[in-house]
Protein backbone atom coordinates (compact mmCIF):
# COMPACT_ATOMS: atom_id res chain seq x y z
CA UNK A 1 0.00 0.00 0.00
CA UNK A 2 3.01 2.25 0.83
CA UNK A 3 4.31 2.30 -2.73
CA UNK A 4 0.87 2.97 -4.31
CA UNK A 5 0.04 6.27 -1.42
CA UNK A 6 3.50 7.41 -2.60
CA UNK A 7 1.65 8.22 -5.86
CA UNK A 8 -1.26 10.30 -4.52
CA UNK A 9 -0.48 13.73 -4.58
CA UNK A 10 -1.37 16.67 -1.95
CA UNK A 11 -4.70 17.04 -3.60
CA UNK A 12 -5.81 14.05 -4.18
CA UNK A 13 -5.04 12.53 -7.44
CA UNK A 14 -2.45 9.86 -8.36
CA UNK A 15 0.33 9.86 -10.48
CA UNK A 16 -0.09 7.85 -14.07
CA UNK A 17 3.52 5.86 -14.33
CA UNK A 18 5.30 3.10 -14.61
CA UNK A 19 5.55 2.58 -10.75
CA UNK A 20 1.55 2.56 -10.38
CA UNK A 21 1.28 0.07 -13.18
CA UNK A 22 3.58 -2.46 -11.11
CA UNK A 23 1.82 -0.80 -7.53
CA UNK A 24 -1.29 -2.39 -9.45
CA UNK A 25 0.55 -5.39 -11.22
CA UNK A 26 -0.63 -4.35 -14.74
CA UNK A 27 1.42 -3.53 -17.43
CA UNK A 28 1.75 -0.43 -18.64
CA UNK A 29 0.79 -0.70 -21.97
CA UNK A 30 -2.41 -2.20 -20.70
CA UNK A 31 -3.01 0.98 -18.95
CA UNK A 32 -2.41 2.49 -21.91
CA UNK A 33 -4.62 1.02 -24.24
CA UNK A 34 -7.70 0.65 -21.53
CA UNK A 35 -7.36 4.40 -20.86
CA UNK A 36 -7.52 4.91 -24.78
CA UNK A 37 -10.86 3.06 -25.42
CA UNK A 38 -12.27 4.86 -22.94
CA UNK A 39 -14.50 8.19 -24.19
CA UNK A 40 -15.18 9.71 -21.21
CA UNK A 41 -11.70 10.06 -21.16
CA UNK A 42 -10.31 10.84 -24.62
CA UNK A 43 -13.00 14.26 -24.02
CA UNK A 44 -10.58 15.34 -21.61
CA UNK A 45 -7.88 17.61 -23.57
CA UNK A 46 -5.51 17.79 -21.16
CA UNK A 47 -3.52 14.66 -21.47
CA UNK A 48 -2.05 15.01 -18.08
CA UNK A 49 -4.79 15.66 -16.51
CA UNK A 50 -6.57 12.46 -18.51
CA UNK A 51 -3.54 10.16 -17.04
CA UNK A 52 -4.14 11.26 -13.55
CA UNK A 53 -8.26 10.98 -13.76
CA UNK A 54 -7.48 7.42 -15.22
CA UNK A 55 -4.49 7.12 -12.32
CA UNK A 56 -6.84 7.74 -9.47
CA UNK A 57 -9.51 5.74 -10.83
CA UNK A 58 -7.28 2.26 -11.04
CA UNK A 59 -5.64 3.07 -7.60
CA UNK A 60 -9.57 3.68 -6.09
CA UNK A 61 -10.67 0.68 -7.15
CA UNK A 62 -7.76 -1.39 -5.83
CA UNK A 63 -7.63 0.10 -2.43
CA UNK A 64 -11.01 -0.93 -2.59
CA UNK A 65 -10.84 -4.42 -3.62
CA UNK A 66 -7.06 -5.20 -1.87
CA UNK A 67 -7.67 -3.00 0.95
CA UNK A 68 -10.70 -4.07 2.50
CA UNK A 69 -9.89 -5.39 5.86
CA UNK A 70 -8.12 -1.61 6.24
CA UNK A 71 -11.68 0.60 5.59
CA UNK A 72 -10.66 3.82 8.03
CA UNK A 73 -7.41 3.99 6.49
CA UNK A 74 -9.17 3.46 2.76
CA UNK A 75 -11.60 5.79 3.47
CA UNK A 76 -9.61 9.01 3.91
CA UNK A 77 -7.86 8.28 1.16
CA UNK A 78 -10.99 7.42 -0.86
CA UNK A 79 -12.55 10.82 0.17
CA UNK A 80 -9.77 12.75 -0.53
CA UNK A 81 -9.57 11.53 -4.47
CA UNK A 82 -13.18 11.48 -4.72
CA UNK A 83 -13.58 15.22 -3.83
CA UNK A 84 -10.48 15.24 -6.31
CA UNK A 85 -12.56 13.70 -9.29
CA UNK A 86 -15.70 15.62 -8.46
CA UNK A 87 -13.65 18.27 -9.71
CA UNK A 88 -12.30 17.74 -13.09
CA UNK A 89 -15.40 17.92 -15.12
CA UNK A 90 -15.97 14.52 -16.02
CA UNK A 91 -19.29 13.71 -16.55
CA UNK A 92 -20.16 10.35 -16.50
CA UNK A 93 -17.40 8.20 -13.68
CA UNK A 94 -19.37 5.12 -14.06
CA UNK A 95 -17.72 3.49 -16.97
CA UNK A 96 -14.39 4.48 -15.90
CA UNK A 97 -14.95 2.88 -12.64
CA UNK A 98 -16.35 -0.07 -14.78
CA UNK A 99 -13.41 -0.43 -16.88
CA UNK A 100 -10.76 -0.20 -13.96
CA UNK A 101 -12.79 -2.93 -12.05
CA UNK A 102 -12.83 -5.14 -14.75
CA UNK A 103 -8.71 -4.53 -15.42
CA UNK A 104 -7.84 -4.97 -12.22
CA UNK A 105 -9.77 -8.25 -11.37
């Protein structure tokens, strides 16, 4: 858990890289080309921005499904990118949530 909170930055999101695709044990590439199918998330035209929305998403949804015996520690952290996310714009979370799930099962 250490290496992945090393990502999350002071307002929230996470950093897209190389270390959060082996934090996650996913290959980079794969990151890659799930982030790219994704519409709700080619509309965003900041491509940094995109790569931490996508970032936060995947490390959200494995706290949540690694993390669960550790809820009050999850939880800050979960409320902290949430509030993040809320922010940038981005209409419809659902299938981004969706498609991290599914990559990270």
């Amino acid at each position: 858990m250490g290496n992945l909170l090393a990502l999350q930055n002071t307002q929230g999101a996470f950093v897209y890289s190389a270390e959060l695709a082996k934090a996650l044990g996913v290959a980079l590439s794969s990151l890659d080309a799930a982030m790219s199918s994704l519409p709700q998330l080619t509309q965003v035209a900041d491509p940094d921005l995109r790569r931490r929305i996508w970032a936060t998403v995947l490390a959200l949804v494995y706290l949540k499904s690694k993390l669960a015996n550790l809820a009050e520690e999850r939880e800050l952290i979960e409320q902290k990118s949430k509030k993040w996310l809320a922010g940038q714009g981005v209409k419809d979370q659902e299938p981004i949530f969706a498609a991290a799930e599914q990559l990270l099962q």
